[in-house]
Protein backbone atom coordinates (compact mmCIF):
# COMPACT_ATOMS: atom_id res chain seq x y z
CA UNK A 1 -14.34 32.40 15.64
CA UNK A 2 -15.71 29.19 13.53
CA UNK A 3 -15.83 28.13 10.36
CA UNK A 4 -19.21 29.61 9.53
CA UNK A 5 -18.78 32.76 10.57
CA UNK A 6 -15.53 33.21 8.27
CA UNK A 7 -17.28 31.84 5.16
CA UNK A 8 -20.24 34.40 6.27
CA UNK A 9 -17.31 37.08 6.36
CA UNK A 10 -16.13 36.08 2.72
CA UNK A 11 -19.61 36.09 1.42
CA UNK A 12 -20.25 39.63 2.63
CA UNK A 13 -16.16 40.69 1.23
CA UNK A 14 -16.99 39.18 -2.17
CA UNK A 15 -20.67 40.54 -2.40
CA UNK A 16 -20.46 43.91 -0.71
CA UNK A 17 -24.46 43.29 0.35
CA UNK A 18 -25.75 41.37 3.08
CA UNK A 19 -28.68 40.59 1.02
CA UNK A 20 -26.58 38.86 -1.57
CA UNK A 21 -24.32 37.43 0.56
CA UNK A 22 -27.08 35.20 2.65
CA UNK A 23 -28.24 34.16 -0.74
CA UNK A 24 -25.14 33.20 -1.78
CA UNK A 25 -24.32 31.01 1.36
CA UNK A 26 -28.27 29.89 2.01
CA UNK A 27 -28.71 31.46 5.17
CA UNK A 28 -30.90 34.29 6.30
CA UNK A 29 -29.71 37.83 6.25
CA UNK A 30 -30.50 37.93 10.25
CA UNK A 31 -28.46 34.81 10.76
CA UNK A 32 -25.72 36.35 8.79
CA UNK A 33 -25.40 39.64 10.40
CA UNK A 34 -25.40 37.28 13.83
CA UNK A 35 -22.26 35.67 12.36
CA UNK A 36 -20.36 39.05 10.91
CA UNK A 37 -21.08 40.30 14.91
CA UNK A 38 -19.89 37.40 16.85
CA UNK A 39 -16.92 37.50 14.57
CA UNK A 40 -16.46 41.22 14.84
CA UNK A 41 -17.00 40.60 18.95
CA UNK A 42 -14.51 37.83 19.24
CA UNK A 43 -11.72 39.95 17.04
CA UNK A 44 -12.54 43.49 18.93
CA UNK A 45 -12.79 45.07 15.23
CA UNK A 46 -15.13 46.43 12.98
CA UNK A 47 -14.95 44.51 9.57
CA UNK A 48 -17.82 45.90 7.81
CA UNK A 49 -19.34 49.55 7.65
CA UNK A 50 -23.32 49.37 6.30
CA UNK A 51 -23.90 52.30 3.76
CA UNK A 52 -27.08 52.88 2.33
CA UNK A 53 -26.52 50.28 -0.81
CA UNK A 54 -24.57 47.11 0.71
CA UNK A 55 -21.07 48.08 2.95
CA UNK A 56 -18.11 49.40 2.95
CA UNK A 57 -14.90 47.01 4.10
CA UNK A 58 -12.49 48.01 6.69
CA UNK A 59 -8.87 48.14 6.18
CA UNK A 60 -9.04 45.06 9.16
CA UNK A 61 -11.43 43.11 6.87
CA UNK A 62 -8.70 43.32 3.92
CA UNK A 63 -5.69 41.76 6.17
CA UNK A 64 -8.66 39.13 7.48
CA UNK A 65 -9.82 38.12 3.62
CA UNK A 66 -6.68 36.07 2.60
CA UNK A 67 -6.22 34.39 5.99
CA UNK A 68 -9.82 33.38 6.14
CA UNK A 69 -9.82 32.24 2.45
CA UNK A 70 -6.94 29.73 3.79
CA UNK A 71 -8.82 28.42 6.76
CA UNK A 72 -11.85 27.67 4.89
CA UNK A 73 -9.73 26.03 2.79
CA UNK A 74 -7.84 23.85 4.70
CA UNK A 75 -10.85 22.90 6.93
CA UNK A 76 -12.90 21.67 3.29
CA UNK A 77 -9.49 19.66 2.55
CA UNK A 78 -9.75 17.88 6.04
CA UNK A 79 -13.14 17.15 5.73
CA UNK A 80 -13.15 15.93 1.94
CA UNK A 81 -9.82 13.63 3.20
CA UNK A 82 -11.59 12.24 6.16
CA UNK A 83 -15.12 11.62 4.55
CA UNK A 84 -12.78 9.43 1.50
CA UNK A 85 -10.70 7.57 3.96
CA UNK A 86 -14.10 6.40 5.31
CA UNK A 87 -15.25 5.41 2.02
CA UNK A 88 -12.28 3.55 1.01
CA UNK A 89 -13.44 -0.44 0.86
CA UNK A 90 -11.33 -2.77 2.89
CA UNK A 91 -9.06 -5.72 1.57
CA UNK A 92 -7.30 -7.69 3.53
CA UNK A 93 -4.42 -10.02 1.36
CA UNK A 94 -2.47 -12.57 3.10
CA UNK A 95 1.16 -13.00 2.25
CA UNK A 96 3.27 -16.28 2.95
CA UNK A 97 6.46 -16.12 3.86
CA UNK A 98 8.91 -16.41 0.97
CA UNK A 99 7.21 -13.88 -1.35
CA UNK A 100 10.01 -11.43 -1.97
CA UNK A 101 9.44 -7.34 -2.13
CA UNK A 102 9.20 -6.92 -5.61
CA UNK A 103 5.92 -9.04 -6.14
CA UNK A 104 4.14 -7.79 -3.24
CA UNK A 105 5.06 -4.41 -4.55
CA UNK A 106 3.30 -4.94 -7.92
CA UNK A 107 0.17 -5.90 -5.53
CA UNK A 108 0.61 -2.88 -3.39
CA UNK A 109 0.91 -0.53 -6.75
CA UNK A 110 -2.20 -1.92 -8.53
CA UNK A 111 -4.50 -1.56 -5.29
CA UNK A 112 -3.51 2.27 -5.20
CA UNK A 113 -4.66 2.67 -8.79
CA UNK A 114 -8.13 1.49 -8.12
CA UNK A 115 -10.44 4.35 -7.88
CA UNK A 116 -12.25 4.38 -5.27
CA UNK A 117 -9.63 3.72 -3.35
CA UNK A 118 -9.18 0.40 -1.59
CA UNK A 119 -7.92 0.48 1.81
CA UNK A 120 -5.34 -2.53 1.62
CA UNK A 121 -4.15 -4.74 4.34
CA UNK A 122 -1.64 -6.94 4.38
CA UNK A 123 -0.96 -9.47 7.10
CA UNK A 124 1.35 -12.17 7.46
CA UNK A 125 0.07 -16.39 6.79
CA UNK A 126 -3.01 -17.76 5.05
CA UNK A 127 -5.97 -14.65 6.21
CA UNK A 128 -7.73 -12.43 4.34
CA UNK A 129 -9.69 -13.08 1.06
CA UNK A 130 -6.96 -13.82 -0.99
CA UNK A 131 -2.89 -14.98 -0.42
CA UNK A 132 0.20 -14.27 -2.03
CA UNK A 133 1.75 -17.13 -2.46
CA UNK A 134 4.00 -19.89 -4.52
CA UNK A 135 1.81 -21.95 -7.22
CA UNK A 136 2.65 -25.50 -4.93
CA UNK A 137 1.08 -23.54 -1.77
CA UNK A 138 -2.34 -23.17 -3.66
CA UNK A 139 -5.28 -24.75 -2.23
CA UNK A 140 -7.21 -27.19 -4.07
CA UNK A 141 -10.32 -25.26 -4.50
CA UNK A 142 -8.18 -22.20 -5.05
CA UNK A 143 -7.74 -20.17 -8.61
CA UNK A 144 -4.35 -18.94 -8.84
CA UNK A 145 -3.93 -15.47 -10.74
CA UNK A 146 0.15 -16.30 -11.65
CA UNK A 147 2.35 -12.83 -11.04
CA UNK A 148 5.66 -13.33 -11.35
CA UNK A 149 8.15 -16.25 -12.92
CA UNK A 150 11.23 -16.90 -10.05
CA UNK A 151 14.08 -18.92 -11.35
CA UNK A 152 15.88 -21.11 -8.66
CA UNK A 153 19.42 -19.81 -8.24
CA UNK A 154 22.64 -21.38 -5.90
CA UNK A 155 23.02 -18.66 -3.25
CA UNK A 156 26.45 -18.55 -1.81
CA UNK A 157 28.60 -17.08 1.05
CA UNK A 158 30.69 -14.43 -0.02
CA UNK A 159 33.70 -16.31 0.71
CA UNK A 160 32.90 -19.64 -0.79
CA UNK A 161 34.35 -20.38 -4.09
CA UNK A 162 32.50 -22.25 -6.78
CA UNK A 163 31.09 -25.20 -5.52
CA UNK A 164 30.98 -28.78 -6.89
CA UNK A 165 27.40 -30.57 -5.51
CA UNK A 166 29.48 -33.17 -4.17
CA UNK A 167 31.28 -31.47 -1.87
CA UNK A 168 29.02 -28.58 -1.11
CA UNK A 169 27.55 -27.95 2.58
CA UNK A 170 23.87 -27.67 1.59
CA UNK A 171 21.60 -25.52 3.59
CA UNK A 172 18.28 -27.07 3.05
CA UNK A 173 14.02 -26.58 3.76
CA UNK A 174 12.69 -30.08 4.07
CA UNK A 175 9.39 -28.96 4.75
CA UNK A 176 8.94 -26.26 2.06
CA UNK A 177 6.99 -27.30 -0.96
CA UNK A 178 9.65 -27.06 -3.37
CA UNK A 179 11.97 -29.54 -1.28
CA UNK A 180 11.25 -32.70 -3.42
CA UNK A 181 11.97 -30.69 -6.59
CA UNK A 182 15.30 -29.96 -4.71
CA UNK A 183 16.64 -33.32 -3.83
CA UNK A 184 17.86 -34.28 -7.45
CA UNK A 185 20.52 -31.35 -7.41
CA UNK A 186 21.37 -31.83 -3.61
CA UNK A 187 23.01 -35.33 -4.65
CA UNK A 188 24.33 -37.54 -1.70
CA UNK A 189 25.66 -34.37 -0.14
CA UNK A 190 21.67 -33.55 0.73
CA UNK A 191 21.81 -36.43 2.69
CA UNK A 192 23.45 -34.65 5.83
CA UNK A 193 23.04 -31.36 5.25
CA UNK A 194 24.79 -28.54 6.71
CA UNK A 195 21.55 -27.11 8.07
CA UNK A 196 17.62 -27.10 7.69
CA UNK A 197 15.89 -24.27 7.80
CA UNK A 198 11.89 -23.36 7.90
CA UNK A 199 11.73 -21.14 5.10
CA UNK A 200 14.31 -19.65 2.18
CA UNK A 201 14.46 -16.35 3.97
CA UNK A 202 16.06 -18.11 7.15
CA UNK A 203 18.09 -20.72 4.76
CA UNK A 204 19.60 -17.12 3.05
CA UNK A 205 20.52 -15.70 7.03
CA UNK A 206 22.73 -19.47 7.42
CA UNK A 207 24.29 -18.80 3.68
CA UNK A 208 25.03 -15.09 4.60
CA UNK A 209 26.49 -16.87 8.27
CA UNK A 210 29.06 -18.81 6.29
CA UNK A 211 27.02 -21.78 6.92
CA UNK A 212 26.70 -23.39 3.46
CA UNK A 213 25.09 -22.98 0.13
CA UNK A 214 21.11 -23.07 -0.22
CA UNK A 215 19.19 -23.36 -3.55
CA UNK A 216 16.07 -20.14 -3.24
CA UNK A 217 14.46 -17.81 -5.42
CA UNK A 218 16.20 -15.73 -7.53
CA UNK A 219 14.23 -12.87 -5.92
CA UNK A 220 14.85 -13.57 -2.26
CA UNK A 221 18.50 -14.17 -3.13
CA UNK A 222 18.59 -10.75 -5.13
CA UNK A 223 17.11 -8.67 -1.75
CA UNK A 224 19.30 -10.42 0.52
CA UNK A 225 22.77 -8.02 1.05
CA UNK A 226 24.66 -11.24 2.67
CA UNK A 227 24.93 -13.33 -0.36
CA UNK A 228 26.05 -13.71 -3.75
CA UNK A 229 23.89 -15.73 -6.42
CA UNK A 230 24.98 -17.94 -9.28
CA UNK A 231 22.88 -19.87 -11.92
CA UNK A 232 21.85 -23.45 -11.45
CA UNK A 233 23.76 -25.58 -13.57
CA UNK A 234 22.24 -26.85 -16.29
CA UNK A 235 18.85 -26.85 -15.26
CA UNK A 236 16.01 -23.93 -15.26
CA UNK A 237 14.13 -24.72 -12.11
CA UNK A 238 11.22 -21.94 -11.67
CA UNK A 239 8.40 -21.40 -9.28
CA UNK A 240 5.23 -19.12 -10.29
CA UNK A 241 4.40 -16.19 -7.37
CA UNK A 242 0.74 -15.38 -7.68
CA UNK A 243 -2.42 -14.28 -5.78
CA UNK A 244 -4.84 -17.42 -4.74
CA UNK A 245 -8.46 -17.18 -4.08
CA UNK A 246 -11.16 -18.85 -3.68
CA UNK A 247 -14.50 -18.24 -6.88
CA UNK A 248 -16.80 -17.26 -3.95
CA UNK A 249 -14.12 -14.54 -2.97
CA UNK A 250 -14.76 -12.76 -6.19
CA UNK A 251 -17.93 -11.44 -5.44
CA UNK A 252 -16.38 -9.04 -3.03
CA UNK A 253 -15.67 -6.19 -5.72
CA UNK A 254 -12.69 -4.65 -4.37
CA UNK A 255 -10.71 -8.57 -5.01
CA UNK A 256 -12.73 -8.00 -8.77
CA UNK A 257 -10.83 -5.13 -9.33
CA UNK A 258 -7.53 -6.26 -8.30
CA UNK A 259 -7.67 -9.58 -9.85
CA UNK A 260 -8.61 -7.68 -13.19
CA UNK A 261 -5.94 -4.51 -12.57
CA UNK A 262 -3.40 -7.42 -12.10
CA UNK A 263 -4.60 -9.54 -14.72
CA UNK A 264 -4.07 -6.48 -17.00
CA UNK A 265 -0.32 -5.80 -16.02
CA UNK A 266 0.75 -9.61 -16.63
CA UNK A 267 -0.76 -9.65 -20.09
């Protein structure tokens, strides 16, 4: 039993005439009545009984109709699902480390709104045709599409009190863009830090370790379950999250359409 002999056997239920019924499904009425026997062979039952104008259906052919209705069905849904996976345009998007959830979220949200669908793929570092990154990560001959406005923030262990910059362990990222921007608030205390760490995600595990206090993104600080935030004082130190790419990288359409599907949600 395949799938053309069922819809055969639901042409002939619907239409009562083999004549109609092979016009209805474009095949020849000798190829049909080929498919209504191998169907009848292979289920040991009689479905249809030939009368002098069209047939007469079996009781057998009545408990068959809805279940072959289904099957049809269901083999038309895997074969429309399969046939648009394969159509779906590929995009990989790089992320950097430090880009917290709720940006690469918004990302994730706008590419499944694109019709047709773009098959995303996100990897981790500087691949793909575009990155998710900080604005002081940007590339010279990069554009930079800006996302998402992060606040700098003290993040603290749960135990610590509220510290005074001179006498506060700092936890700090000497090698991440923002670090000159940092130095000012770190005072003389910066100058022997409690720790270094590669990137704000790692400085957040030492805060949430007891370790000391780091200055990170008010984002990264808000997903982390270790550590408690508290505003900068007196200052408003931001950084901008956004997607970087290159002008040539534009002329791959699927990047068009996110660029202009997140252009349109920032307005």
């Amino acid at each position: 039993m395949d799938h053309r002999q069922l819809r055969a056997f639901i042409a002939v239920f619907e239409e009562r005439n083999i004549t109609a019924a092979a016009r209805s499904i474009h095949l020849s009425q000798p190829a049909l009545s080929g498919s209504i026997k191998a169907l009848e062979e292979a289920l040991g039952t009689t479905l249809f009984v030939r009368k002098a104008r069209g047939v007469e259906v079996t009781d057998d052919a009545r408990t068959l109709y809805p279940e072959a209705q289904r099957m049809v069905a269901d083999a038309a849904r895997l074969v429309t699902r399969f046939k648009h996976d394969r159509v779906r345009e590929p995009l990989q998007i790089g992320v950097e480390h430090d880009v917290g959830a709720s940006v690469i979220r918004k990302v994730v949200l706008a590419a499944a709104a694109i019709q047709p669908a773009i098959r995303l793929h996100l990897a981790t570092g500087c691949l793909g045709v575009a990155r998710l990154a900080s604005e002081d990560q940007r590339c010279e001959d990069e554009l930079f599409l800006p996302l998402h406005s992060d606040p700098f923030v003290l993040a603290l262990p749960f135990a610590a009190g509220d510290p005074r910059v001179e006498e506060t362990r700092w936890i700090t990222c000497p090698s991440h863009g923002s670090h000159q921007r940092l130095l000012p608030l770190y005072g003389s205390a910066g100058d022997a830090p409690a720790g270094e760490a590669e990137t704000f995600a790692l400085a957040l595990a030492m805060v949430a370790a007891q370790m000391g206090t780091a200055i990170v993104p008010q984002s990264l600080a808000a997903e982390h379950p270790g550590v408690r935030m508290q505003a900068l004082p007196q200052l408003d130190l931001r950084r901008r999250i956004g997607l970087c790419y290159s002008a040539q990288a534009l002329e791959i359409d699927s990047l068009g359409q996110l660029r202009d599907a997140l252009q349109g949600d920032h307005r």
